[in-house]
Protein backbone atom coordinates (compact mmCIF):
# COMPACT_ATOMS: atom_id res chain seq x y z
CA UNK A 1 -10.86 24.65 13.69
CA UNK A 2 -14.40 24.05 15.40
CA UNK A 3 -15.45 20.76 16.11
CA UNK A 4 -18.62 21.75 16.39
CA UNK A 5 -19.09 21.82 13.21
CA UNK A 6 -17.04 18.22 12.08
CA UNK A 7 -19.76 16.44 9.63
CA UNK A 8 -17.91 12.93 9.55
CA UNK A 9 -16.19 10.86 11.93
CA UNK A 10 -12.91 11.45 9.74
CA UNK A 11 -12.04 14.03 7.20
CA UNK A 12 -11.91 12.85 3.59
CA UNK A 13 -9.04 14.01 2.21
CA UNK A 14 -5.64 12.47 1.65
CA UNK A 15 -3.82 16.16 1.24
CA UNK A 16 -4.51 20.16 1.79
CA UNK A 17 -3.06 22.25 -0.37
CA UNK A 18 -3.30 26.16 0.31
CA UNK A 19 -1.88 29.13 -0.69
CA UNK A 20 -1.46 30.85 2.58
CA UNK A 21 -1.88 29.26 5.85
CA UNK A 22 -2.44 31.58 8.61
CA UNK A 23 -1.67 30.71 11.92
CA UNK A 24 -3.84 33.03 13.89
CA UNK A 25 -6.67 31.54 14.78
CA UNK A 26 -9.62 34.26 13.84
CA UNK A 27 -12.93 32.89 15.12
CA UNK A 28 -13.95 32.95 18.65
CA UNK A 29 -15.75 29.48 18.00
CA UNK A 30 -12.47 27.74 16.85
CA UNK A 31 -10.70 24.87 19.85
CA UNK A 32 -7.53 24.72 17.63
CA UNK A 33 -5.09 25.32 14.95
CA UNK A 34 -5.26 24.27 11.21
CA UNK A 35 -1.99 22.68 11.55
CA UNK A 36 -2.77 20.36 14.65
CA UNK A 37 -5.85 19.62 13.19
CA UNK A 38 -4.43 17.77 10.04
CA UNK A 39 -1.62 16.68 12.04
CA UNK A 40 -3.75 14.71 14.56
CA UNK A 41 -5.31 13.00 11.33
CA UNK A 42 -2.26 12.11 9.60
CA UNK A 43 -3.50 14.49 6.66
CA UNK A 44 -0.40 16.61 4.40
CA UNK A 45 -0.49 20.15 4.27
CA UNK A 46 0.88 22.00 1.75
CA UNK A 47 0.98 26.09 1.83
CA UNK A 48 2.46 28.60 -0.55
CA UNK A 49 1.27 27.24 -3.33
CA UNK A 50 -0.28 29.12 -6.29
CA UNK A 51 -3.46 27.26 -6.49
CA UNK A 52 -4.82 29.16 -9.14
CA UNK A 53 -1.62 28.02 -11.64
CA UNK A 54 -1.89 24.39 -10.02
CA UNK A 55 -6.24 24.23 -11.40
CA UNK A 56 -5.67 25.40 -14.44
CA UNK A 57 -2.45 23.32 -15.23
CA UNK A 58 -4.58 20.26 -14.09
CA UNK A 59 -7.26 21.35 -16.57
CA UNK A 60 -4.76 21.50 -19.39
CA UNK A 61 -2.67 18.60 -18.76
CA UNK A 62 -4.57 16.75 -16.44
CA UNK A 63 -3.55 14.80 -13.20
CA UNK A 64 0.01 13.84 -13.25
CA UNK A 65 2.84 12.17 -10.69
CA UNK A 66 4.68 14.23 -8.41
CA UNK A 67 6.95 14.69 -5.20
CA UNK A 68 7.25 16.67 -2.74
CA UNK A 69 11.18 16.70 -0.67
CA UNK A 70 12.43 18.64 2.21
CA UNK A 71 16.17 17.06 1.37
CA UNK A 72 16.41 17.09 -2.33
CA UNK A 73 16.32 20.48 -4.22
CA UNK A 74 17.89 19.09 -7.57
CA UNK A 75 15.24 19.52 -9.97
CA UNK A 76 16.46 16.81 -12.65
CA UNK A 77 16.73 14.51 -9.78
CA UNK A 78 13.00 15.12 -8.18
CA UNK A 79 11.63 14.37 -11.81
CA UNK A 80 13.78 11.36 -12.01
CA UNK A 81 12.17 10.10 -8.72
CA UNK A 82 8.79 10.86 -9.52
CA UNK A 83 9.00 9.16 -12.48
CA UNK A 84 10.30 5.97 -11.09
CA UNK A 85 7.33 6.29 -8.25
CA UNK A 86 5.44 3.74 -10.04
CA UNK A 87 8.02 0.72 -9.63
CA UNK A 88 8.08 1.34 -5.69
CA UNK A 89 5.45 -0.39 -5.69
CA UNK A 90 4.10 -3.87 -5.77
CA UNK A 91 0.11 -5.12 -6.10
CA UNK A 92 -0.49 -8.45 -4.94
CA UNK A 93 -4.56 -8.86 -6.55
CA UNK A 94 -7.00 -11.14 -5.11
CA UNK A 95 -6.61 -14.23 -8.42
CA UNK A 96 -4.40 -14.28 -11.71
CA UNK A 97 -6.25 -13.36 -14.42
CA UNK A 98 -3.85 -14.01 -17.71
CA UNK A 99 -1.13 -16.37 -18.32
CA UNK A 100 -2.78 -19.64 -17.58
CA UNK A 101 -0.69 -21.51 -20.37
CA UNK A 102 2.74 -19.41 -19.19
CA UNK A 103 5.08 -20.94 -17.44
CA UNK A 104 5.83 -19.66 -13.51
CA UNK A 105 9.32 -18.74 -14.64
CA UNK A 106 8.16 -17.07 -17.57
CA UNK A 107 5.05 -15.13 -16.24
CA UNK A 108 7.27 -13.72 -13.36
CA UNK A 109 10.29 -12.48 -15.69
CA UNK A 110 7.40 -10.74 -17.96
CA UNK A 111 5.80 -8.51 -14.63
CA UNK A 112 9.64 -7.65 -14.01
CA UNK A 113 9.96 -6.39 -17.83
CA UNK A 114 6.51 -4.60 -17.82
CA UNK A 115 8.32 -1.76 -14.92
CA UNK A 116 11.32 -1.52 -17.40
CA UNK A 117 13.36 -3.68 -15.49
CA UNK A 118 16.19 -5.31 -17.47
CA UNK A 119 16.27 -9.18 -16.93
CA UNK A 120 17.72 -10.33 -14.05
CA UNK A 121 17.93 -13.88 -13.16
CA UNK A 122 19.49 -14.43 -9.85
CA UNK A 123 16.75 -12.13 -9.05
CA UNK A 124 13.81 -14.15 -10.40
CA UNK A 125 15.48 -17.53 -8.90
CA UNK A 126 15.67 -16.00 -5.49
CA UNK A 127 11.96 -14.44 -5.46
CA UNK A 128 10.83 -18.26 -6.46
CA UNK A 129 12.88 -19.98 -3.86
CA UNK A 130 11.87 -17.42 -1.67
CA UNK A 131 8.49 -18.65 -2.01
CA UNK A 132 9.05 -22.22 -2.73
CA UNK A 133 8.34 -22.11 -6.33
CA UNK A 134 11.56 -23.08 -7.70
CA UNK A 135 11.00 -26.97 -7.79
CA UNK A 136 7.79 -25.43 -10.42
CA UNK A 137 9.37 -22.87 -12.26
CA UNK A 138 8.91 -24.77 -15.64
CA UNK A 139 5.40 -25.79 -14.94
CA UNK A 140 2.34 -23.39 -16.59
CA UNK A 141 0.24 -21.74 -14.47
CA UNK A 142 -2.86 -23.62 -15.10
CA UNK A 143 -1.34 -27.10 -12.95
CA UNK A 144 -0.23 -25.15 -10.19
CA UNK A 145 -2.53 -25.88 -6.48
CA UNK A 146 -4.51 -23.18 -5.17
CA UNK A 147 -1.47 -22.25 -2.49
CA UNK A 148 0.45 -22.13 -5.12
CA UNK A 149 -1.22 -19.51 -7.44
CA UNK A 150 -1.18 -17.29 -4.12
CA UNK A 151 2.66 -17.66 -3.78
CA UNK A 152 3.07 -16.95 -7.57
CA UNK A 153 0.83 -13.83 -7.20
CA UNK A 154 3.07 -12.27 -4.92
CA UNK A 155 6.50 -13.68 -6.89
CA UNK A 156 4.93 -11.24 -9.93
CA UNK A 157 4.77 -8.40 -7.49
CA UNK A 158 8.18 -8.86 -6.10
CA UNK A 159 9.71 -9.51 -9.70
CA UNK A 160 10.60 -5.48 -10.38
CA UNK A 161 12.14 -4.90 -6.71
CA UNK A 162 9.36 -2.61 -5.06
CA UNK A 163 9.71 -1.30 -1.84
CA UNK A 164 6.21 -1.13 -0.87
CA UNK A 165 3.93 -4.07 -1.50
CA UNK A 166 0.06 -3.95 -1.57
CA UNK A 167 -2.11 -7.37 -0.60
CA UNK A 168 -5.44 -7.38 -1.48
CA UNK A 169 -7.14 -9.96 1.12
CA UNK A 170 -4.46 -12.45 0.49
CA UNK A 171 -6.36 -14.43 2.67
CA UNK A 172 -9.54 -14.72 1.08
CA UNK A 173 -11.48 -17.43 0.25
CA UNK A 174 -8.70 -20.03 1.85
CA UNK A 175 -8.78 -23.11 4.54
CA UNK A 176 -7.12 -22.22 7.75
CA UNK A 177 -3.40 -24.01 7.35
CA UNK A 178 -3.36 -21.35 3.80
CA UNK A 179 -4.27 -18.59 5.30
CA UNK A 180 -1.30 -19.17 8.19
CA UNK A 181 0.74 -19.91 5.63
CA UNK A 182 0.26 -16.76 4.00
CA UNK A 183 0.70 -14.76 7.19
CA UNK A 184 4.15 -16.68 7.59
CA UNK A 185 4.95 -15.14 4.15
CA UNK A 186 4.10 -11.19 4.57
CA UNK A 187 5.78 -11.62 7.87
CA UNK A 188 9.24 -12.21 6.04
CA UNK A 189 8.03 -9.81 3.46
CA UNK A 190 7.94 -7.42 6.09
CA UNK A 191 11.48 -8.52 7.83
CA UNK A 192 12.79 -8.35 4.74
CA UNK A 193 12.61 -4.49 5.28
CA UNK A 194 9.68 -3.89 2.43
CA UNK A 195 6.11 -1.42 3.49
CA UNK A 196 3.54 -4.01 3.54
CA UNK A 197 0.10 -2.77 3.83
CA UNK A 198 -2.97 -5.53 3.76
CA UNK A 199 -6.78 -4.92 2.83
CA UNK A 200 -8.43 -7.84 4.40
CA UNK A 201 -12.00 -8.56 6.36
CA UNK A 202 -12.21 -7.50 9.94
CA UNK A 203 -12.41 -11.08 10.96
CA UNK A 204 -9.45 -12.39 9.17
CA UNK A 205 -7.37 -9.82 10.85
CA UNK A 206 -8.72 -10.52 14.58
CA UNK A 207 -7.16 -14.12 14.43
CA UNK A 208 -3.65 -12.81 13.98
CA UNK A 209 -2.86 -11.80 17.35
CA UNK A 210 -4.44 -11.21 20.78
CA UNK A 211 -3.80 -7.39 20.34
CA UNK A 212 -6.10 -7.35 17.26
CA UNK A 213 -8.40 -8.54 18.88
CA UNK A 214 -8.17 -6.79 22.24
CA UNK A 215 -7.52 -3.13 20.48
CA UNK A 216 -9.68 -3.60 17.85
CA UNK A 217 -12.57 -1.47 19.65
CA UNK A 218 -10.63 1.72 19.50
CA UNK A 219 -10.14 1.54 16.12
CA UNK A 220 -6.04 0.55 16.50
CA UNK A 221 -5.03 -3.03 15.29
CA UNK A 222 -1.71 -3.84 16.14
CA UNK A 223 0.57 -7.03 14.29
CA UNK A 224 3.77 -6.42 13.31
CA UNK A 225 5.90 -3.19 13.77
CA UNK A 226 6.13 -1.72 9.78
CA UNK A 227 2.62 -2.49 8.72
CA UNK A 228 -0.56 -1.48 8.35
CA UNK A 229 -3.97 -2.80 7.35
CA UNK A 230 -6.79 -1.45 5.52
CA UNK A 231 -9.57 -3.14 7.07
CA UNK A 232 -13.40 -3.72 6.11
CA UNK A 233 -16.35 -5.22 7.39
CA UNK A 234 -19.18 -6.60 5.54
CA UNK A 235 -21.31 -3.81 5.62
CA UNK A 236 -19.09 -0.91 5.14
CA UNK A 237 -16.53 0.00 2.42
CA UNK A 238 -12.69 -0.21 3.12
CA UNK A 239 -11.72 2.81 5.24
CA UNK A 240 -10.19 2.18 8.69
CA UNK A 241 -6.33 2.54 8.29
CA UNK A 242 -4.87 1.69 11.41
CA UNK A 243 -1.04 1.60 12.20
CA UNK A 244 0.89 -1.03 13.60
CA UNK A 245 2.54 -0.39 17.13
CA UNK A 246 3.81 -3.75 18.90
């Protein structure tokens, strides 16, 4: 590699996939190795691959799950995985959309049953406790507060037992004792033993803890051990992942 020559402050790829890596370096120019390279940014590598198979499958088929073990070798098992990828995780979205006239008890059963979960009520009763909604598990969505419909967002996401839960800016648009509310909540989420990551605006995420604010120059916001944020300012689109290290 030769910095030198780095256009962006970060590279923009999630994943390098290669057929043959070499590990001599060959330029005189180069100040390191491939492999330290994507290591240092928390990039994937992937060699001995027949790339040229791999294009012209995705031009046939198109873009489709997969996974990638260092444990497992069954192949019936790795497709079994893969195709349960999708009900690892959970998205908590910004508002609910649909089911105004549902009932909380309902509307959270029916995200469980859309991940081809078979019914399971001790499960939903627990998620609603969890979150205080049992005492309004009969009433429709429509009459529930503000706090509430935040609560009940998350409750849909938690229906199908994921293991890694999404937030989008659970905080937004919320007075201050909501918002620490809220933070009380992803903190158990995150006890709980669940991957919690959290897109949210740069201020928001500076009044959690002195360390966010104190590290937030150098790019590293630290909150809870287990979770990251994904977060934006005003100006610029989402893009600073930063890990948590308390």
């Amino acid at each position: 590699m030769n910095l030198e020559d780095v256009e962006s402050a970060q590279p923009q790829v999630a994943g390098f996939v290669v057929r043959e890596a070499s590990t001599v370096v060959s330029s005189w120019r180069a100040s390191g190795e491939l492999d330290r390279y994507l290591d240092e940014h928390a990039i994937v590598g992937i060699s001995e691959i027949d790339t040229r198979a791999l294009t012209r499958h995705l031009r046939t088929h198109g873009a489709k799950r997969g996974i990638v073990s260092t444990t497992d070798h069954d192949h019936a098992s790795l497709v079994a995985r893969a195709l349960a990828s999708r009900s690892m995780i959970g998205l908590v979205p910004q508002e609910l959309t649909t089911d105004a006239f549902e009932s909380v008890w309902n509307t959270v059963s029916f995200s469980r049953g859309l991940f081809g979960r078979p019914a399971n009520p001790a499960h939903i009763e627990k998620v609603l406790r969890d979150l205080s909604l049992w005492n309004r598990k009969d009433s429709k969505v429509m009459t529930l507060s503000g706090g509430m419909k935040r609560r009940l967002l998350i409750a849909k996401a938690l229906s199908h037992e994921p293991r890694i839960l999404f937030l989008d800016e659970p905080t937004a648009g919320v007075d201050v004792e909501l918002r620490q509310e809220m933070w009380k909540l992803v903190r158990a989420l995150k006890a709980s033993g669940k991957a919690v990551y959290v897109v949210l605006h740069v201020n928001h995420a500076r009044e959690l803890s002195p360390a966010v604010r104190a590290a937030w120059g150098s790019r590293l916001v630290a909150v809870m051990p287990g979770m990251v944020l994904v977060s934006r300012t005003k100006m610029s689109r989402p893009r600073n992942i930063m890990s948590v290290r308390l």
